[in-house]
PDB file of N, CA and C in Angstrom:
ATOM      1  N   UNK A   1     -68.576 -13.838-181.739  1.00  0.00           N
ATOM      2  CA  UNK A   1     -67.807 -13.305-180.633  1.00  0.00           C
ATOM      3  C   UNK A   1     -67.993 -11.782-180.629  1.00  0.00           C
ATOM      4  N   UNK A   2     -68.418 -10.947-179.627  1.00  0.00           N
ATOM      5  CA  UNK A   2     -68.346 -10.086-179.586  1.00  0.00           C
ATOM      6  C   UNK A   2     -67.040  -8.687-179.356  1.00  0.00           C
ATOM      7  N   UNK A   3     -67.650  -7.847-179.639  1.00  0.00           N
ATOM      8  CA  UNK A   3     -66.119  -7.356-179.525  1.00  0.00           C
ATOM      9  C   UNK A   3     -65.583  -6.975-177.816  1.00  0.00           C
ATOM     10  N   UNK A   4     -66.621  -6.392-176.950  1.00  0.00           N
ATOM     11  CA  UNK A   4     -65.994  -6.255-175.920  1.00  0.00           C
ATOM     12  C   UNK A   4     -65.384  -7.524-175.863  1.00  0.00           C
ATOM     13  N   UNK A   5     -65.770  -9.126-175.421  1.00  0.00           N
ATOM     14  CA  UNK A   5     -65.508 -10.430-175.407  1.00  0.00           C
ATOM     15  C   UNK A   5     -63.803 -10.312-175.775  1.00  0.00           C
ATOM     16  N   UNK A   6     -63.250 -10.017-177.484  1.00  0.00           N
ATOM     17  CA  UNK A   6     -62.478  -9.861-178.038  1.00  0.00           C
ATOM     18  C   UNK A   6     -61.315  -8.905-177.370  1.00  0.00           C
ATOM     19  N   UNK A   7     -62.118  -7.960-176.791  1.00  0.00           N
ATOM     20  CA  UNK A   7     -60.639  -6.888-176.338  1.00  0.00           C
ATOM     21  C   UNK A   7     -60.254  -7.625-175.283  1.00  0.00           C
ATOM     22  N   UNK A   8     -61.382  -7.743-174.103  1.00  0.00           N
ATOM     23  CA  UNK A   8     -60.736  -8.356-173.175  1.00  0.00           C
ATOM     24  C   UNK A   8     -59.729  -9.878-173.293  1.00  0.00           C
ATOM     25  N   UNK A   9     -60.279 -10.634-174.815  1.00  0.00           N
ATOM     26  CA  UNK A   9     -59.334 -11.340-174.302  1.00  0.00           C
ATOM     27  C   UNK A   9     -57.943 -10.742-174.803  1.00  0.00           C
ATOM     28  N   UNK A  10     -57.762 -10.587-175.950  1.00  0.00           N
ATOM     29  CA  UNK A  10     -56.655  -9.792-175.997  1.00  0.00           C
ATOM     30  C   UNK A  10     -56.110  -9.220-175.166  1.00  0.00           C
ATOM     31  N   UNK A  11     -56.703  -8.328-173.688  1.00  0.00           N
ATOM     32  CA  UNK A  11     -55.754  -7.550-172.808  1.00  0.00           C
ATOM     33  C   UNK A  11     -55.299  -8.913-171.789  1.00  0.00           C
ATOM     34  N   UNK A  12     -56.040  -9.645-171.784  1.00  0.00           N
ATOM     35  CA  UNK A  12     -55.812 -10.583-170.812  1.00  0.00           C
ATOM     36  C   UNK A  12     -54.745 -11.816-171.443  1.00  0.00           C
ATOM     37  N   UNK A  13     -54.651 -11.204-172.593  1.00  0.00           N
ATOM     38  CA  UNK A  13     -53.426 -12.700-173.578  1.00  0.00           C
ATOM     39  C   UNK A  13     -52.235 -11.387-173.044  1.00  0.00           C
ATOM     40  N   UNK A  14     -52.463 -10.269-173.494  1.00  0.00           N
ATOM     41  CA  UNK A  14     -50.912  -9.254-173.743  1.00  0.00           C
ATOM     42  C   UNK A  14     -50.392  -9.346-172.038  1.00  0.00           C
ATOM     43  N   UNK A  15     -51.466  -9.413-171.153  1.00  0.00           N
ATOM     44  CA  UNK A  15     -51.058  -9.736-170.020  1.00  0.00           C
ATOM     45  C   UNK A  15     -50.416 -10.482-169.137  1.00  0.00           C
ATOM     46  N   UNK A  16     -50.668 -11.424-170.076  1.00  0.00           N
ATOM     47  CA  UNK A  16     -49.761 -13.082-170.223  1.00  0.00           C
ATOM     48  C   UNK A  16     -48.815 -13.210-170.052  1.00  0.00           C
ATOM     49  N   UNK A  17     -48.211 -12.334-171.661  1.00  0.00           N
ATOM     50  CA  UNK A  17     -47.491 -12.331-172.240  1.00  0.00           C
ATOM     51  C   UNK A  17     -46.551 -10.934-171.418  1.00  0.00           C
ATOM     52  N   UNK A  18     -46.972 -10.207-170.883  1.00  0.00           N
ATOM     53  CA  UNK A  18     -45.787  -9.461-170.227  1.00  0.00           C
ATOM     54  C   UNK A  18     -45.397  -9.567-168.898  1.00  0.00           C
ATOM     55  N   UNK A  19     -46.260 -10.906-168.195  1.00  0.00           N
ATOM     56  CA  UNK A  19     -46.198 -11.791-166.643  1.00  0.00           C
ATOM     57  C   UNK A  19     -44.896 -12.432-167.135  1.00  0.00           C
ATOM     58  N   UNK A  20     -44.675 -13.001-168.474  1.00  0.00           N
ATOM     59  CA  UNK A  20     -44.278 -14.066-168.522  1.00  0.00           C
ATOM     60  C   UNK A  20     -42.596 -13.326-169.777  1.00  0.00           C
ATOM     61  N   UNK A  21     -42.226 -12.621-168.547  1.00  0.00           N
ATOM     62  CA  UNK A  21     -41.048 -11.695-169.172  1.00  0.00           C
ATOM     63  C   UNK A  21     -39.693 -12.083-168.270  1.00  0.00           C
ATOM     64  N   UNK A  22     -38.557 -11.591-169.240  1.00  0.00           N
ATOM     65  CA  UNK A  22     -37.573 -11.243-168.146  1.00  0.00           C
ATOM     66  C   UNK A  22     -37.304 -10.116-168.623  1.00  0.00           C
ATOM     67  N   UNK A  23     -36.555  -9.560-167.926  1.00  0.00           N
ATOM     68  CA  UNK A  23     -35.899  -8.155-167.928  1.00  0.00           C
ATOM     69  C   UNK A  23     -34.197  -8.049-167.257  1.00  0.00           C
ATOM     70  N   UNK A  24     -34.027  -6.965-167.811  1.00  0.00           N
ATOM     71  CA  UNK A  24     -32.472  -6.521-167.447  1.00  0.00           C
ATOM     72  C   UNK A  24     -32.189  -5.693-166.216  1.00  0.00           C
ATOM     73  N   UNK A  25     -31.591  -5.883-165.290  1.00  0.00           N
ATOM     74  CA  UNK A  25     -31.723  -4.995-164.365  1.00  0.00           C
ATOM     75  C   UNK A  25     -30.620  -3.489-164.446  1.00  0.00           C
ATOM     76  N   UNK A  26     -29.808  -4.101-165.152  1.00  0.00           N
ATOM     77  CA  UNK A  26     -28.921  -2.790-165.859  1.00  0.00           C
ATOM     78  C   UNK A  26     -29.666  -2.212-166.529  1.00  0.00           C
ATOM     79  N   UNK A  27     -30.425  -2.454-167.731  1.00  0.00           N
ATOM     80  CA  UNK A  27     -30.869  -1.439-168.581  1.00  0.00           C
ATOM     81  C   UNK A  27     -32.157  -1.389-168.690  1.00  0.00           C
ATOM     82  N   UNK A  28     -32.973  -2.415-167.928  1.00  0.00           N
ATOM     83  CA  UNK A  28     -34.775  -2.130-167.076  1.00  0.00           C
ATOM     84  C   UNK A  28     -35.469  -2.403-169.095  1.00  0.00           C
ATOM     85  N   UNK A  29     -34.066  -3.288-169.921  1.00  0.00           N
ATOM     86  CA  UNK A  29     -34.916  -3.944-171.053  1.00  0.00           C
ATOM     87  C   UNK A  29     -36.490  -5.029-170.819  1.00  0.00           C
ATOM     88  N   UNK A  30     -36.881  -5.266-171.336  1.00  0.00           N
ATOM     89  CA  UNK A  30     -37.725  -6.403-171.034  1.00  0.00           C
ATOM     90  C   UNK A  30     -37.899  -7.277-172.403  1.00  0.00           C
ATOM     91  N   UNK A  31     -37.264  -8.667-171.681  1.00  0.00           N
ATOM     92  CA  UNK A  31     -37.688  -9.340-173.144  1.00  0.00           C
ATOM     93  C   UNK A  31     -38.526 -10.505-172.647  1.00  0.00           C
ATOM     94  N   UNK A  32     -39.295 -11.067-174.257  1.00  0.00           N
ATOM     95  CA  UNK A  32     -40.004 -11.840-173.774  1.00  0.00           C
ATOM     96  C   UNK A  32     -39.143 -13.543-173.598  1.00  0.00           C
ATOM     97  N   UNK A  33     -40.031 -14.578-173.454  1.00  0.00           N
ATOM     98  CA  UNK A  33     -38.978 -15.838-173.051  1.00  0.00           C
ATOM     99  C   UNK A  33     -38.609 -16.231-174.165  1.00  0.00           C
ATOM    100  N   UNK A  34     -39.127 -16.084-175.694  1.00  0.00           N
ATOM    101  CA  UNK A  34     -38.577 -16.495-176.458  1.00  0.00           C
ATOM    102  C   UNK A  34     -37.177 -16.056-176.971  1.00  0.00           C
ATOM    103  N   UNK A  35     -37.050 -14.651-176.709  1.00  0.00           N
ATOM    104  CA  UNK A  35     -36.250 -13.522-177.124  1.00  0.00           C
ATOM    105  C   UNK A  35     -34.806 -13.371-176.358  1.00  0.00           C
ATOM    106  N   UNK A  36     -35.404 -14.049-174.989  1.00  0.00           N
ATOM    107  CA  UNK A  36     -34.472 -14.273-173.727  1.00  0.00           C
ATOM    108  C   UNK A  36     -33.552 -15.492-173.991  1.00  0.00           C
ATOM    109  N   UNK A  37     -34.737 -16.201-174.244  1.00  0.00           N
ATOM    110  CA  UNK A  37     -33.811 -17.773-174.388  1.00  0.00           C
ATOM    111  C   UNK A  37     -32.462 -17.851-175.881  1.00  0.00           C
ATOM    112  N   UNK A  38     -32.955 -17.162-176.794  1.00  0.00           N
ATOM    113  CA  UNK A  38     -31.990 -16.464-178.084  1.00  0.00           C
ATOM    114  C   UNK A  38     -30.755 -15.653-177.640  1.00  0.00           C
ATOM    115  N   UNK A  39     -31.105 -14.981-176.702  1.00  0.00           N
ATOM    116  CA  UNK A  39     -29.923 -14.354-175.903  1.00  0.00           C
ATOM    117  C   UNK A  39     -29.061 -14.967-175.225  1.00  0.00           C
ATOM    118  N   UNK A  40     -29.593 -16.379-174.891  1.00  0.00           N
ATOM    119  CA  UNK A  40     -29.143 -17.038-173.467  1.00  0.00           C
ATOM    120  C   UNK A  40     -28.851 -17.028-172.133  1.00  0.00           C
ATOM    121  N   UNK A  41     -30.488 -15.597-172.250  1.00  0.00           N
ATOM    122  CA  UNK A  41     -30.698 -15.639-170.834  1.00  0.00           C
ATOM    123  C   UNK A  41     -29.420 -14.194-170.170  1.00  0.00           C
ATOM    124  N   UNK A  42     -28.915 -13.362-170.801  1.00  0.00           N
ATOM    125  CA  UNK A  42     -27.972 -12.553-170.268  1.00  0.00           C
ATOM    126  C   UNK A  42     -28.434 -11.066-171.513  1.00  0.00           C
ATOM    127  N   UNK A  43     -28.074 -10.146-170.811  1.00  0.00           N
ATOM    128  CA  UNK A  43     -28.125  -8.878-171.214  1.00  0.00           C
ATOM    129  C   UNK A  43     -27.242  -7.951-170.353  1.00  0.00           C
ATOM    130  N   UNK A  44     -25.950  -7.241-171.292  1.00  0.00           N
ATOM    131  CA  UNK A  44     -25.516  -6.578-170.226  1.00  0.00           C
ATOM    132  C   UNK A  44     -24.406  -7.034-170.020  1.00  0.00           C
ATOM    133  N   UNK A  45     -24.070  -8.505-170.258  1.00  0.00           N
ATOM    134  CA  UNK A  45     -23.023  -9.035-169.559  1.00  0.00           C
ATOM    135  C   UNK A  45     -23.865  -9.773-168.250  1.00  0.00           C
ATOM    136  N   UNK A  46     -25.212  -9.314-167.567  1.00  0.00           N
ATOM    137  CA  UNK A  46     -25.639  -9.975-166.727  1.00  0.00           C
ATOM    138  C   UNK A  46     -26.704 -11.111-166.948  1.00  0.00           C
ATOM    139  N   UNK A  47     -27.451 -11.822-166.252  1.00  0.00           N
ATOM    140  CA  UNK A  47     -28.212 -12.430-166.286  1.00  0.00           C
ATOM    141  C   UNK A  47     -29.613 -12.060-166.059  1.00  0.00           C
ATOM    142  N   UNK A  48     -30.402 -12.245-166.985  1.00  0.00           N
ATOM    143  CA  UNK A  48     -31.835 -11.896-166.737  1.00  0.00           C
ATOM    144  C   UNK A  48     -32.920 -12.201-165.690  1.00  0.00           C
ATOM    145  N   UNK A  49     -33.164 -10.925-164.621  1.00  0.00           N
ATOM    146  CA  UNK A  49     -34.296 -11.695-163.935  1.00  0.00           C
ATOM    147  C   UNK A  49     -36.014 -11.783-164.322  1.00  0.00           C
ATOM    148  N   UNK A  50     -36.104 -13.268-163.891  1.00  0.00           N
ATOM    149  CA  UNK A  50     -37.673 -13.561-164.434  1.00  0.00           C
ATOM    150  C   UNK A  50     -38.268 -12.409-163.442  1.00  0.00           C
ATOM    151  N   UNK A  51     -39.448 -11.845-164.587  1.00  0.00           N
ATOM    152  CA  UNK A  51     -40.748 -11.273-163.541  1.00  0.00           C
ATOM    153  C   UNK A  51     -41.218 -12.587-162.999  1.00  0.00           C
ATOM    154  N   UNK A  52     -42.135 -12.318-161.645  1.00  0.00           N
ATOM    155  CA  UNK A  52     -42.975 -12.803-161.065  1.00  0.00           C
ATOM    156  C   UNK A  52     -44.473 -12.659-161.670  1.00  0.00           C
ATOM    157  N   UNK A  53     -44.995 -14.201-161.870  1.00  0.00           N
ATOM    158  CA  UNK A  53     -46.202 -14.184-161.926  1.00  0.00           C
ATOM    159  C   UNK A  53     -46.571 -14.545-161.002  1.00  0.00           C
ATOM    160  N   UNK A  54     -47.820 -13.577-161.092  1.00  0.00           N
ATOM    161  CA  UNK A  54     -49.326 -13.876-160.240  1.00  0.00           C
ATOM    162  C   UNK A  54     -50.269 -15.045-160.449  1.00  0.00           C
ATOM    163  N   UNK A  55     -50.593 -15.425-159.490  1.00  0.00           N
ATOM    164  CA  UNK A  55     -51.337 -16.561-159.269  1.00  0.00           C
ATOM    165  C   UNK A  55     -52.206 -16.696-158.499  1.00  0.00           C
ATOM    166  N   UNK A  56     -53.774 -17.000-158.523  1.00  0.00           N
ATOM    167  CA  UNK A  56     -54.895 -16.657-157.424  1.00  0.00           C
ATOM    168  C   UNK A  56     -55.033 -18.176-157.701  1.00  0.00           C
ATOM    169  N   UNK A  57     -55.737 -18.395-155.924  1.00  0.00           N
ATOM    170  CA  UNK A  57     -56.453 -19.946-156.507  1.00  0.00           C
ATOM    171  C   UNK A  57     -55.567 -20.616-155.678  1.00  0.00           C
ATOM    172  N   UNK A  58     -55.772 -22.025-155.209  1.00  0.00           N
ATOM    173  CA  UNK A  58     -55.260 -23.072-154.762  1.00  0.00           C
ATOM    174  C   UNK A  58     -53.648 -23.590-155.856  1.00  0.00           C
TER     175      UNK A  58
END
């Protein structure tokens, strides 16, 4: 495997992985879903909104 091969996938996993966030709208935290779901989904006293992922393609 080469290394360019390697970074990109890496930027394209961390990319994933920060599509696939919620965040706080009080305090603009961002957690990921595992971290969220441990919380139960609230920060703040409020409830976490999911980012939007992107999606190309049928």
């Amino acid at each position: 495997m080469s290394k360019e091969y390697r970074d990109r996938f890496s930027q394209a996993e961390q990319e994933l992985e920060d599509k696939n966030a919620f965040i706080c709208v009080s305090c603009n935290k961002k957690y990921h879903k595992d971290e969220a779901q441990r919380r139960q989904m609230t920060c703040c006293d409020r409830p976490l909104k999911e980012l939007a992922k992107e999606s190309f393609g049928p």
